[in-house]
PDB file of N, CA and C in Angstrom:
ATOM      1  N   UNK A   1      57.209 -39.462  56.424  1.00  0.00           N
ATOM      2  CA  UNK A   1      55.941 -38.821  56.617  1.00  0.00           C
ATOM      3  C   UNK A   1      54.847 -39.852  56.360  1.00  0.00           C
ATOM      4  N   UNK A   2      53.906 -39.794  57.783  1.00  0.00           N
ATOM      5  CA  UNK A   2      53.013 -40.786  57.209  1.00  0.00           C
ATOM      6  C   UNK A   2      52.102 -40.139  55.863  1.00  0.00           C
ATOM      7  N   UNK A   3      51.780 -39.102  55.881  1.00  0.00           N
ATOM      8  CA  UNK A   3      50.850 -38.761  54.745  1.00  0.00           C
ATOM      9  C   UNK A   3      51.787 -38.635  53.868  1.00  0.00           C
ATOM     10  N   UNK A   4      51.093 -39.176  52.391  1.00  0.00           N
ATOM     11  CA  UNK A   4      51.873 -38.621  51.226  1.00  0.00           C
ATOM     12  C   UNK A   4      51.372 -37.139  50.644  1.00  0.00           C
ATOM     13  N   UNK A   5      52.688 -36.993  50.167  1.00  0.00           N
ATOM     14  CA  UNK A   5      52.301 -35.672  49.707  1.00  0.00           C
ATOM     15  C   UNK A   5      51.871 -35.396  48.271  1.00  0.00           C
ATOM     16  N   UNK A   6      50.824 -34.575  47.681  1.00  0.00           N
ATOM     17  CA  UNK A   6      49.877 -34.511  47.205  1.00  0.00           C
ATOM     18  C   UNK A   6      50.917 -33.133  46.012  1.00  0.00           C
ATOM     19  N   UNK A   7      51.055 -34.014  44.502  1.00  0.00           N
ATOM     20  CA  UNK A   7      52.052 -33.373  43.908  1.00  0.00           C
ATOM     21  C   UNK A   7      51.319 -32.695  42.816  1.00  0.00           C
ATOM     22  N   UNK A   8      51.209 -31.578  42.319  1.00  0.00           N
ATOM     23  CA  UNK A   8      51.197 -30.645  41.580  1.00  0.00           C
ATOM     24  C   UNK A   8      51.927 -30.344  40.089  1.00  0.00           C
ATOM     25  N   UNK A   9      51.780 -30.563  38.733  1.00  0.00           N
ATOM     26  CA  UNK A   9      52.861 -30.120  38.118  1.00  0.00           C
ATOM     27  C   UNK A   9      52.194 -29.125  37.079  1.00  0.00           C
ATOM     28  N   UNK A  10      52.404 -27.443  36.798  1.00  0.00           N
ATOM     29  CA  UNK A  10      51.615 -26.705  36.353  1.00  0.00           C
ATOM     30  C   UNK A  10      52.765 -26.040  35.334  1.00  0.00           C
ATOM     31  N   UNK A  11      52.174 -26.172  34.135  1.00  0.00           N
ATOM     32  CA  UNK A  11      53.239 -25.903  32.978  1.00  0.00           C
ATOM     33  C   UNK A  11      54.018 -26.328  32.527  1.00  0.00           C
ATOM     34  N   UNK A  12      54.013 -27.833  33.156  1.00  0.00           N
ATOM     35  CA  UNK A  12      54.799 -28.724  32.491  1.00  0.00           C
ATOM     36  C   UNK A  12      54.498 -30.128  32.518  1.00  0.00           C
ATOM     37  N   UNK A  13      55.095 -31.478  31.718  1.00  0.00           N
ATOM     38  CA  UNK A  13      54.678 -32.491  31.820  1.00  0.00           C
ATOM     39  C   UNK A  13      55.216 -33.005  33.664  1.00  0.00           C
ATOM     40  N   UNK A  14      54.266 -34.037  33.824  1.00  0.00           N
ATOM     41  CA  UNK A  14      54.792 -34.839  35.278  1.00  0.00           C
ATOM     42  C   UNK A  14      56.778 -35.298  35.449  1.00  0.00           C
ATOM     43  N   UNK A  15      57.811 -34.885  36.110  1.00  0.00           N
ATOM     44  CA  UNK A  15      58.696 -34.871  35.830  1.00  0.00           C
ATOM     45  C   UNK A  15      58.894 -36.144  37.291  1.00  0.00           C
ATOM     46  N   UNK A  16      59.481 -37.158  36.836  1.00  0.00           N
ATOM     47  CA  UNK A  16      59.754 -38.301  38.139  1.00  0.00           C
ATOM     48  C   UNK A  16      60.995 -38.212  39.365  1.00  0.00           C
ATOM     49  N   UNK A  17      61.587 -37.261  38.603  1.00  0.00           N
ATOM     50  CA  UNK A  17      62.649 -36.498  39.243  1.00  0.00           C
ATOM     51  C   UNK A  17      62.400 -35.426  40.497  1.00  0.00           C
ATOM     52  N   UNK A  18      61.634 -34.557  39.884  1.00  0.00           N
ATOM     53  CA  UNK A  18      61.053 -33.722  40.872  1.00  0.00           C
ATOM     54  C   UNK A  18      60.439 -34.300  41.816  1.00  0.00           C
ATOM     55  N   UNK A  19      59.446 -35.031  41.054  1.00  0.00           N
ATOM     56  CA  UNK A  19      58.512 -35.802  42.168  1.00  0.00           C
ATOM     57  C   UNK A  19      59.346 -36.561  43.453  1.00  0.00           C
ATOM     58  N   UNK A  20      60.450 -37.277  42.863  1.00  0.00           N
ATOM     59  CA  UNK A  20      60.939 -38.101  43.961  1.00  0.00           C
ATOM     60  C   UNK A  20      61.811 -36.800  45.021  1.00  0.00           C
ATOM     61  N   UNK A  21      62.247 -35.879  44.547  1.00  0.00           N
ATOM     62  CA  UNK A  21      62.703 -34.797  45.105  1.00  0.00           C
ATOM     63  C   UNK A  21      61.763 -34.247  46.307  1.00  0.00           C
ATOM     64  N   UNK A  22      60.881 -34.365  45.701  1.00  0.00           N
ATOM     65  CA  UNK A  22      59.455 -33.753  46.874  1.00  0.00           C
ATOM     66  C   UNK A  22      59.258 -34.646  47.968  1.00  0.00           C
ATOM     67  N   UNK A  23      58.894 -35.865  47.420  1.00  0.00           N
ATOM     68  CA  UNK A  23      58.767 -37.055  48.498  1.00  0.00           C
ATOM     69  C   UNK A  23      60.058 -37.463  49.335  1.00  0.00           C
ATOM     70  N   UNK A  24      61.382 -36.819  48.926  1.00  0.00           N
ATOM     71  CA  UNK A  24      62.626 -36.940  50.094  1.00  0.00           C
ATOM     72  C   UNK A  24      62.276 -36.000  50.788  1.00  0.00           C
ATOM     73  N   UNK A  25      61.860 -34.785  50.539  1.00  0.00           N
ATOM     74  CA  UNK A  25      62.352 -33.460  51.388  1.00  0.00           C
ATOM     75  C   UNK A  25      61.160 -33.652  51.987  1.00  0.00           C
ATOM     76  N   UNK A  26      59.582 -34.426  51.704  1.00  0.00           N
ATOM     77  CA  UNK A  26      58.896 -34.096  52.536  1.00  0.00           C
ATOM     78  C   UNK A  26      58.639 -35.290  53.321  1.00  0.00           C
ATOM     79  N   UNK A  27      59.403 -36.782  53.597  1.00  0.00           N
ATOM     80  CA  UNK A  27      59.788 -37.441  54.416  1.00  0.00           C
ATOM     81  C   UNK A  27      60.889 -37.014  55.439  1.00  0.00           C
ATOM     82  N   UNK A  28      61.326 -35.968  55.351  1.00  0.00           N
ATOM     83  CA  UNK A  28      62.072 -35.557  56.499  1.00  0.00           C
ATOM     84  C   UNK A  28      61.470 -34.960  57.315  1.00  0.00           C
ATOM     85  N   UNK A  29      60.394 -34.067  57.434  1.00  0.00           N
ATOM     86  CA  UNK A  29      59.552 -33.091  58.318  1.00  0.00           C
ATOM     87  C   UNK A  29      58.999 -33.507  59.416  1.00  0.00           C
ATOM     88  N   UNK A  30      58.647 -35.338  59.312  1.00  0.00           N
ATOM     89  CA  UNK A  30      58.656 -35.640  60.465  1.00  0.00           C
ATOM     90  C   UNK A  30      59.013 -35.876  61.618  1.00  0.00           C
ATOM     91  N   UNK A  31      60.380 -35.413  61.461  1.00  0.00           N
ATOM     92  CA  UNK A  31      61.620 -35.060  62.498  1.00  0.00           C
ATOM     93  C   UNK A  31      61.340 -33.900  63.351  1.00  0.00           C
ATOM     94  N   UNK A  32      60.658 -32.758  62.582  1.00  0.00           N
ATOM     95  CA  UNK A  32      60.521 -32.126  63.247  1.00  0.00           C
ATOM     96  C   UNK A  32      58.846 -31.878  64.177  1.00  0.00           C
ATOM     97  N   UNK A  33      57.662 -32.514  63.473  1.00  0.00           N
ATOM     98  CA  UNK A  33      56.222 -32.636  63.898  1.00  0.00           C
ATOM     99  C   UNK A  33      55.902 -33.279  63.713  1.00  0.00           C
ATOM    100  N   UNK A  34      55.647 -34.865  64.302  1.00  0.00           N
ATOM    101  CA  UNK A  34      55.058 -35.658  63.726  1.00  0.00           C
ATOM    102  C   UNK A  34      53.453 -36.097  63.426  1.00  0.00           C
ATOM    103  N   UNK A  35      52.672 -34.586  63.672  1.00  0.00           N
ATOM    104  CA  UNK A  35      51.412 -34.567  63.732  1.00  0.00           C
ATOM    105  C   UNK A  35      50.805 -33.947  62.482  1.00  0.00           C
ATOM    106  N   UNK A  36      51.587 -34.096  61.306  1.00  0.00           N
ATOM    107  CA  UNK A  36      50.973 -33.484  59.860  1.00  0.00           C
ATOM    108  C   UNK A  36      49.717 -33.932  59.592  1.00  0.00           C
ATOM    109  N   UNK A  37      49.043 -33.223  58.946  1.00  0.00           N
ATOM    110  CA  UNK A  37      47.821 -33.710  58.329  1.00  0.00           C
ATOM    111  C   UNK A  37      47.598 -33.279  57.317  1.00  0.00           C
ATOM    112  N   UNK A  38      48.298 -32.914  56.451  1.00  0.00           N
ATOM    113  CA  UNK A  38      48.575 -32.572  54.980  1.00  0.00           C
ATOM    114  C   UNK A  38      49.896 -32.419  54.441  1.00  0.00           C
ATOM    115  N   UNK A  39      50.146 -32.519  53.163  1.00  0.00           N
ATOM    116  CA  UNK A  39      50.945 -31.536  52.960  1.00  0.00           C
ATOM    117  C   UNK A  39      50.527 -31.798  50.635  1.00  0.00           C
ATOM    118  N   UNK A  40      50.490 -30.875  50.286  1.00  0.00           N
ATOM    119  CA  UNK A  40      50.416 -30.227  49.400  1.00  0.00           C
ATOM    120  C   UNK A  40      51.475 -29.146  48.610  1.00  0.00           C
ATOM    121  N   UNK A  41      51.963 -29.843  46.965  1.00  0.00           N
ATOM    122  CA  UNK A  41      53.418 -28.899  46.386  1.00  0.00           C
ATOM    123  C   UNK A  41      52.964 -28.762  45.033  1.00  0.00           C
ATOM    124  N   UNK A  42      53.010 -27.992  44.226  1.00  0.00           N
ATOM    125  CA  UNK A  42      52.965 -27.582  43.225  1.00  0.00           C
ATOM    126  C   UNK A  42      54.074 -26.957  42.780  1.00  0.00           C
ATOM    127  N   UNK A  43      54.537 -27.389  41.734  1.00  0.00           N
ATOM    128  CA  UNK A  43      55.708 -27.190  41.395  1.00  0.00           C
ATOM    129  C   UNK A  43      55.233 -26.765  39.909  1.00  0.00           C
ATOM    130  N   UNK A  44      55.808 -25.061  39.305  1.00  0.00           N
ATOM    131  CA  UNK A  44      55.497 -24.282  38.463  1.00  0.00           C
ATOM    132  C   UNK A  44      56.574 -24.469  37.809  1.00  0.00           C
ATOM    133  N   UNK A  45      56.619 -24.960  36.255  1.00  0.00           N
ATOM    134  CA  UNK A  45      57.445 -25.340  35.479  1.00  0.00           C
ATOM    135  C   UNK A  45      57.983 -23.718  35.049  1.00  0.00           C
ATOM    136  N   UNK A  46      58.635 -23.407  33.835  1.00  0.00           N
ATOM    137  CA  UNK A  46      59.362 -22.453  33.197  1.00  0.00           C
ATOM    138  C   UNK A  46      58.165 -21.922  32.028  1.00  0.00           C
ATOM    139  N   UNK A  47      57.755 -20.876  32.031  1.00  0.00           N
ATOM    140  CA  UNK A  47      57.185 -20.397  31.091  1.00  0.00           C
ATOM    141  C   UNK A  47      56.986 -21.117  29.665  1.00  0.00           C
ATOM    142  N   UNK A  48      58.528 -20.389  29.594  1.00  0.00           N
ATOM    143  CA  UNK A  48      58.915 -20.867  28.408  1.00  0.00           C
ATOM    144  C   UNK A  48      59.841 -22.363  28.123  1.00  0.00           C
ATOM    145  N   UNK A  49      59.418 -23.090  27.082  1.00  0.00           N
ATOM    146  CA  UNK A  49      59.502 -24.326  27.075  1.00  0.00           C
ATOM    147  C   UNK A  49      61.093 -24.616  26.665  1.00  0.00           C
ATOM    148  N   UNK A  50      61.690 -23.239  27.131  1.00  0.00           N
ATOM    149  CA  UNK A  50      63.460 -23.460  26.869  1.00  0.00           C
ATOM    150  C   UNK A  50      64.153 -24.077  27.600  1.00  0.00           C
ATOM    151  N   UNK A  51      65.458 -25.023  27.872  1.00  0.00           N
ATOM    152  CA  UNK A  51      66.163 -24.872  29.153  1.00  0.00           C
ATOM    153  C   UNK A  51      66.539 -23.695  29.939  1.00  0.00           C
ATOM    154  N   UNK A  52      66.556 -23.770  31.061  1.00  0.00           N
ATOM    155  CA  UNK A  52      66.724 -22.790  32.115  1.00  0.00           C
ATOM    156  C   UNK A  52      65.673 -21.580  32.378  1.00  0.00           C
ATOM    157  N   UNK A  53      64.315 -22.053  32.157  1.00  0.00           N
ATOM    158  CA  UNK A  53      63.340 -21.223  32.597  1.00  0.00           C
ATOM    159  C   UNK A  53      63.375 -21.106  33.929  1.00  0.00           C
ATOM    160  N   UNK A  54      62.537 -20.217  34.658  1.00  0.00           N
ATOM    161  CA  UNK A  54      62.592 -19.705  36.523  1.00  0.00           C
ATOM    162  C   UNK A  54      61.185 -20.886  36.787  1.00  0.00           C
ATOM    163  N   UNK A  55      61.921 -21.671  37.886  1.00  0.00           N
ATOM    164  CA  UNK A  55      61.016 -22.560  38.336  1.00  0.00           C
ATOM    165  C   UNK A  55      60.348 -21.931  39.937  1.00  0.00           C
ATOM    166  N   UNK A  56      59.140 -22.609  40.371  1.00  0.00           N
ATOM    167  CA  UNK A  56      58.419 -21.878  41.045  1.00  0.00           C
ATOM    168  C   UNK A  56      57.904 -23.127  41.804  1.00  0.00           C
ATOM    169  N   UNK A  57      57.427 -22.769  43.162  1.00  0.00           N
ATOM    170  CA  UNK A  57      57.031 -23.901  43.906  1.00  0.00           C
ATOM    171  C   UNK A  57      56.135 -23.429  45.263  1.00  0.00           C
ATOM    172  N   UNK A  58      55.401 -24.096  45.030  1.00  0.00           N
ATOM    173  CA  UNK A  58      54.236 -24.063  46.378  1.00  0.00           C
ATOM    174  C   UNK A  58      54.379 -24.966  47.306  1.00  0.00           C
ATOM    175  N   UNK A  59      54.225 -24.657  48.705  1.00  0.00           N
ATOM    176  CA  UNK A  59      53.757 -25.911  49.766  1.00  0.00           C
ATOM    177  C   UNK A  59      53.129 -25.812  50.791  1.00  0.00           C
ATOM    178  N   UNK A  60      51.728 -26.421  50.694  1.00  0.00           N
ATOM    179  CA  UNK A  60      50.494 -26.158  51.888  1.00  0.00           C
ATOM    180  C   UNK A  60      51.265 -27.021  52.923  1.00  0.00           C
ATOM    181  N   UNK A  61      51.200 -27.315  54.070  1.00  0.00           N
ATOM    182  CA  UNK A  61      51.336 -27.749  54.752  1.00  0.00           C
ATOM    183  C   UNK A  61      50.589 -28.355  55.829  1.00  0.00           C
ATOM    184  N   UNK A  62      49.521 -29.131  56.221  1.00  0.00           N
ATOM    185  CA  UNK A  62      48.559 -28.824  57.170  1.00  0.00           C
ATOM    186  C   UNK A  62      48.875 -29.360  58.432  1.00  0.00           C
ATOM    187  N   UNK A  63      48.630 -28.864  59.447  1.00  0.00           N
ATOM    188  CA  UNK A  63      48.977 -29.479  60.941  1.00  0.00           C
ATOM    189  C   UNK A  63      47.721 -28.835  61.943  1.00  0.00           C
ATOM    190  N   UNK A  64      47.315 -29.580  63.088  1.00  0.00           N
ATOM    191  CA  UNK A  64      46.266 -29.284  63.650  1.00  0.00           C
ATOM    192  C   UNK A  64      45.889 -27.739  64.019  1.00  0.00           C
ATOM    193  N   UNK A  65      44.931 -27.213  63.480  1.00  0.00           N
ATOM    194  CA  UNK A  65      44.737 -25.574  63.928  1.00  0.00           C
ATOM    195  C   UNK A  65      45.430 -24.596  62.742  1.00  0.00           C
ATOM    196  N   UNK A  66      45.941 -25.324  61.694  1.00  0.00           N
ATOM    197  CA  UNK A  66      46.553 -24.243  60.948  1.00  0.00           C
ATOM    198  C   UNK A  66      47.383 -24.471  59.572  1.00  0.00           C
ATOM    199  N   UNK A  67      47.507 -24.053  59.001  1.00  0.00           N
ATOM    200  CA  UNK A  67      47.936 -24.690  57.466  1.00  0.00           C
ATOM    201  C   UNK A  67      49.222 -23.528  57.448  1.00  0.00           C
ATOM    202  N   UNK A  68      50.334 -24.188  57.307  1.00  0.00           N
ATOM    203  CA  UNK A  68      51.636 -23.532  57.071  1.00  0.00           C
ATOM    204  C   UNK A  68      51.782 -23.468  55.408  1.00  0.00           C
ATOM    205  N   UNK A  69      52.172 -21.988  54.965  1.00  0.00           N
ATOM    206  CA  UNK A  69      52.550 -22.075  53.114  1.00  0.00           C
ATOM    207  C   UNK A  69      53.413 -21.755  53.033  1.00  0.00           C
ATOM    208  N   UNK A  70      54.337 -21.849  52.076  1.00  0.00           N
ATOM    209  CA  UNK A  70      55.393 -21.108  51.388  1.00  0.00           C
ATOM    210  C   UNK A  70      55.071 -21.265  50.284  1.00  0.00           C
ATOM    211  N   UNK A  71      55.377 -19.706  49.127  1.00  0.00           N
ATOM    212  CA  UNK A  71      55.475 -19.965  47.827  1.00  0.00           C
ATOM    213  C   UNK A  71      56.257 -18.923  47.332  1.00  0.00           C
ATOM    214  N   UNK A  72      57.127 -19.666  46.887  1.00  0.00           N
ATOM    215  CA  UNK A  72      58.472 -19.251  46.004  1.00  0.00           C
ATOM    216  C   UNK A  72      58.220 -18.784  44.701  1.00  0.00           C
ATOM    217  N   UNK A  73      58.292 -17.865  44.306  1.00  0.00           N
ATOM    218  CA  UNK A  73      57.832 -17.120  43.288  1.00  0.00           C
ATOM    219  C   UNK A  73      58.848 -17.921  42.092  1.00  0.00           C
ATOM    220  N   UNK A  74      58.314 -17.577  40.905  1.00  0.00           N
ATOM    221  CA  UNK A  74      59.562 -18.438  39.990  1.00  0.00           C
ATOM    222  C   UNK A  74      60.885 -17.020  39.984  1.00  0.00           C
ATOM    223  N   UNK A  75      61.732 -18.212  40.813  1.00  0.00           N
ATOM    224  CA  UNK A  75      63.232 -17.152  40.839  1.00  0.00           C
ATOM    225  C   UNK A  75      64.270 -18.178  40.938  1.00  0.00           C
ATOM    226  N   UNK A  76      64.252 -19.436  40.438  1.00  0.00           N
ATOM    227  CA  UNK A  76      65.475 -20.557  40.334  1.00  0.00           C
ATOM    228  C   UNK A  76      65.429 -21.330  39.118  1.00  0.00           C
ATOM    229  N   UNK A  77      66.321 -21.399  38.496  1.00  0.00           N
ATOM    230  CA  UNK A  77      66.753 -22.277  37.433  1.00  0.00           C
ATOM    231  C   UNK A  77      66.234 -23.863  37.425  1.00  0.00           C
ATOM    232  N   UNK A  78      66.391 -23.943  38.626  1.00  0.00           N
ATOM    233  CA  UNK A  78      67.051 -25.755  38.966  1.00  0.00           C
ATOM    234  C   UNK A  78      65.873 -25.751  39.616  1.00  0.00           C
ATOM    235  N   UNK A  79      64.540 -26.983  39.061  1.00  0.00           N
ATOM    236  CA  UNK A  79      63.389 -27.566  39.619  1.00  0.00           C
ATOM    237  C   UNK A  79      63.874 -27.772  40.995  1.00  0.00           C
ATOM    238  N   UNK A  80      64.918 -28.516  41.436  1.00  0.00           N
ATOM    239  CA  UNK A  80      65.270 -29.357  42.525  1.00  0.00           C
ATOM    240  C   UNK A  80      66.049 -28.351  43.464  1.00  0.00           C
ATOM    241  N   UNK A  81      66.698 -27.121  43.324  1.00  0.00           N
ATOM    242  CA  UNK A  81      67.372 -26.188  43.901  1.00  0.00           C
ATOM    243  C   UNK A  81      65.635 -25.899  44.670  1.00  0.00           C
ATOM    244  N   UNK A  82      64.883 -25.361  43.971  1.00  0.00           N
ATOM    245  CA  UNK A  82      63.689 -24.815  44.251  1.00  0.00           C
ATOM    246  C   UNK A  82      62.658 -25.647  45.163  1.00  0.00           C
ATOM    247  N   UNK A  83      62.920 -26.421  45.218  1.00  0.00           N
ATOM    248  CA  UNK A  83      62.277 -27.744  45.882  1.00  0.00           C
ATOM    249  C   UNK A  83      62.808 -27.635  47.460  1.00  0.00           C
ATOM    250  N   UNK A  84      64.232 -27.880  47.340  1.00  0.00           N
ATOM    251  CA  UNK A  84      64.905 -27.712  48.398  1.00  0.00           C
ATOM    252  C   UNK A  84      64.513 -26.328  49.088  1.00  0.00           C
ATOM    253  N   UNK A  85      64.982 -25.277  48.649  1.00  0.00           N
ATOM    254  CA  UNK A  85      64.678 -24.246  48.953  1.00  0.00           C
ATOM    255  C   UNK A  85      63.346 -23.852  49.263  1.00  0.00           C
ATOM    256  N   UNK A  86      62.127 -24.224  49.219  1.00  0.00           N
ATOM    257  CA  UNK A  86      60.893 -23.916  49.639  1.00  0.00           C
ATOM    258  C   UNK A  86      61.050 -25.011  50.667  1.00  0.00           C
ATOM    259  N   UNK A  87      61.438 -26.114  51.256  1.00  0.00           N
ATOM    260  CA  UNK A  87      60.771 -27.231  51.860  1.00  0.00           C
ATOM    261  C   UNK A  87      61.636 -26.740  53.195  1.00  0.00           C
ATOM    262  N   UNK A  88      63.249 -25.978  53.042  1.00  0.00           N
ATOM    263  CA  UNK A  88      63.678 -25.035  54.033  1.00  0.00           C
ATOM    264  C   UNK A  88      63.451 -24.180  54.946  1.00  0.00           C
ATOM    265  N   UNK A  89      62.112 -23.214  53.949  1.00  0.00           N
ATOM    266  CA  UNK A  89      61.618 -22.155  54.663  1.00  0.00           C
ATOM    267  C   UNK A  89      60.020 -23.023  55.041  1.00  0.00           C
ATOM    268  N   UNK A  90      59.824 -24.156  54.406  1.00  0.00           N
ATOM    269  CA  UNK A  90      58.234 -24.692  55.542  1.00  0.00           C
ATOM    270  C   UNK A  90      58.796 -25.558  56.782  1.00  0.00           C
ATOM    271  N   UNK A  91      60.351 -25.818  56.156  1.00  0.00           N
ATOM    272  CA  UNK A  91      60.395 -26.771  57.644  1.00  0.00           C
ATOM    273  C   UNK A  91      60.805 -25.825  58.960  1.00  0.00           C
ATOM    274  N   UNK A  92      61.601 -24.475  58.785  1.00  0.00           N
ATOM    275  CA  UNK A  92      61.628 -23.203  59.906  1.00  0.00           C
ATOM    276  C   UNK A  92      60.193 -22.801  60.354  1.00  0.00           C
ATOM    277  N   UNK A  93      58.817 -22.826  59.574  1.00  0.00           N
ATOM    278  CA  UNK A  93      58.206 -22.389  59.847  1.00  0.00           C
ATOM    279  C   UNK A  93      57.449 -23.463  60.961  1.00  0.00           C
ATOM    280  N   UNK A  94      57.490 -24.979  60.591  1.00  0.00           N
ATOM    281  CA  UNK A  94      56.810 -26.045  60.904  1.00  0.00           C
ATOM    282  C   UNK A  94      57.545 -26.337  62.453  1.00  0.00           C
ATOM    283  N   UNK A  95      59.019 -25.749  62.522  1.00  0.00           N
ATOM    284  CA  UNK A  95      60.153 -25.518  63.819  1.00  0.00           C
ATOM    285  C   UNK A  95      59.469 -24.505  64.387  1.00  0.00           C
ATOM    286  N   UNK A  96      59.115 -23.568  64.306  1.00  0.00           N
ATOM    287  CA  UNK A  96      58.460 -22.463  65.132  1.00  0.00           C
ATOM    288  C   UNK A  96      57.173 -22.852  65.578  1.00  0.00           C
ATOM    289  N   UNK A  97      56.169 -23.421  64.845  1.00  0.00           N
ATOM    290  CA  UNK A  97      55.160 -23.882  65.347  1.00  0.00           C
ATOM    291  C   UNK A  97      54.900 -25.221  66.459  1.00  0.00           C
ATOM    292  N   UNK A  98      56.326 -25.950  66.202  1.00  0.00           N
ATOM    293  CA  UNK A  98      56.178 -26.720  67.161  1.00  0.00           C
ATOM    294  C   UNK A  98      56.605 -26.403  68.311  1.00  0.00           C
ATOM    295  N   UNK A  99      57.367 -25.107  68.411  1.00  0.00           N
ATOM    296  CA  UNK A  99      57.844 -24.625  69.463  1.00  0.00           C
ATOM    297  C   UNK A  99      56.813 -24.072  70.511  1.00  0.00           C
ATOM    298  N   UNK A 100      55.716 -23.006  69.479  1.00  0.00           N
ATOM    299  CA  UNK A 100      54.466 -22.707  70.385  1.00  0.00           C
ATOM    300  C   UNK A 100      53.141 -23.581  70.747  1.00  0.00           C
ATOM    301  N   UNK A 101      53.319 -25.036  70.024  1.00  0.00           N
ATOM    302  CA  UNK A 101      52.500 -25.678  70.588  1.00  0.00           C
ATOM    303  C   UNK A 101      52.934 -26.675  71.879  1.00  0.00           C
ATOM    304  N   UNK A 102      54.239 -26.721  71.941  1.00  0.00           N
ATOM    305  CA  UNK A 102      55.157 -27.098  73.148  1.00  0.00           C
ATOM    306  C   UNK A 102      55.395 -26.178  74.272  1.00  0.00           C
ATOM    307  N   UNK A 103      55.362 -24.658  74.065  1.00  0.00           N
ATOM    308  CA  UNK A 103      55.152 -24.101  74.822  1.00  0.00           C
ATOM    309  C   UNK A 103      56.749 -23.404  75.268  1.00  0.00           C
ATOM    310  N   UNK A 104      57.434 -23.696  74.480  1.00  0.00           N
ATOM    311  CA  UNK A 104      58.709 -23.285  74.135  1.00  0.00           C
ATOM    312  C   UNK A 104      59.021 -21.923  73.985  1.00  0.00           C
ATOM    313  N   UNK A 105      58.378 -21.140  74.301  1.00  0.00           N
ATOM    314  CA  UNK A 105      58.599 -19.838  74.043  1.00  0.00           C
ATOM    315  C   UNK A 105      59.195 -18.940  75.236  1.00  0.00           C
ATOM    316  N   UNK A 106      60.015 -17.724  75.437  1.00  0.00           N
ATOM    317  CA  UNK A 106      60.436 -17.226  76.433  1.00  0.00           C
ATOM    318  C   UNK A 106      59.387 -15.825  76.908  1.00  0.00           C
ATOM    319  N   UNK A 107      59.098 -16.192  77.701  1.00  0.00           N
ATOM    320  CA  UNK A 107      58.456 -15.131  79.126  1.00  0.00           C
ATOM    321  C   UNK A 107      59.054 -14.232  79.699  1.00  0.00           C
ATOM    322  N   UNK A 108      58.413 -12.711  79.170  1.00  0.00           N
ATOM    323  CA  UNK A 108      59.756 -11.442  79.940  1.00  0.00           C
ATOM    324  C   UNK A 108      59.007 -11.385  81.351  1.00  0.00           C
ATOM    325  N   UNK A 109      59.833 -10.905  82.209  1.00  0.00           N
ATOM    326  CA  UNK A 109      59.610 -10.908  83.541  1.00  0.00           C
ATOM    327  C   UNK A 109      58.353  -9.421  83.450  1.00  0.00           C
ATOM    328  N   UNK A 110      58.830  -8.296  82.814  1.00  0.00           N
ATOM    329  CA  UNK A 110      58.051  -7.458  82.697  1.00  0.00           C
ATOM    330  C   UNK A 110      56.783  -7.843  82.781  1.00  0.00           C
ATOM    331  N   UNK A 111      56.394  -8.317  82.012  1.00  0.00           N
ATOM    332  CA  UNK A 111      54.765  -9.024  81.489  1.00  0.00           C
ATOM    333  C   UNK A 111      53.882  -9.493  82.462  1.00  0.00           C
ATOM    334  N   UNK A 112      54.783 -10.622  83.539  1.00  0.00           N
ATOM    335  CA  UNK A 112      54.646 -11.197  84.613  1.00  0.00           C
ATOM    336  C   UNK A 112      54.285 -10.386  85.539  1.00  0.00           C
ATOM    337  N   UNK A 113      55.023  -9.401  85.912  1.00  0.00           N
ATOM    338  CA  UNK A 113      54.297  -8.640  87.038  1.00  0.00           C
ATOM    339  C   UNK A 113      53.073  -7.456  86.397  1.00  0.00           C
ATOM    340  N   UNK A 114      53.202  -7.293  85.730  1.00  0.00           N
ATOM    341  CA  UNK A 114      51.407  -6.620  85.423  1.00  0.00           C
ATOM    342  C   UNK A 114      50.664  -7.598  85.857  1.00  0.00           C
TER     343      UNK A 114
END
C-alpha cells in the first residue's frame, strides 16, 4: 500500500506486534484497489488490564467518493485474530466496490426493456 496506515492504540500501551500485524494486512489491499487514499485502524485494547480481555478494532478506509468502515465490536481474545478478522470484512467490502466502479455488476433483462 502506497499510503501508510494511520495506527490507533486506545486502552492500551503502543503494542509493535499489532502494529506490524496492521501494516501486513493492510499492504495486501492493494491487490485488490490500487486507488486508496486512506486507510485508518484503531485497535481497542481489553478493558481490563488482565490476559485475555475482548479486543476490538476499527478500519476507515478511504477510496475516491467514499470511505469504507468496519468495526468489530470487542468480541476476540487475540489482538491479531481481530486484526485479521476486521481487515477480511474491509477487504470484501473494498472487492465490491471495485466491482461497481468497474462496472462489474449484472443487468436483468427485465429492467432493460422498461
Amino acid at each position: 500500500m502506497t499510503i501508510a496506515p494511520q495506527i490507533t492504540f486506545r486502552n492500551m500501551d503502543k503494542a509493535p506486534d499489532l502494529e506490524a500485524a496492521v501494516r501486513k494486512e493492510a499492504g495486501h489491499l492493494d491487490r485488490f484497489f490500487n486507488r486508496i487514499v486512506s486507510c485508518r485502524v484503531a485497535i481497542n485494547g481489553p478493558r481490563r488490564q488482565e490476559p485475555g480481555g475482548l479486543y476490538g478494532v476499527r478500519v476507515d478506509l478511504g477510496v475516491p467518493g467514499e470511505t469504507l468502515a468496519v468495526d468489530q465490536t470487542p468480541a476476540l481474545h487475540d489482538g491479531r485474530l481481530a486484526i485479521h478478522e476486521a481487515f477480511q470484512q474491509i477487504r470484501r467490502q473494498l472487492q465490491d466496490y471495485a466491482r461497481r466502479k468497474r462496472g462489474d455488476t449484472k443487468h436483468h433483462l427485465e429492467a432493460e426493456a422498461l
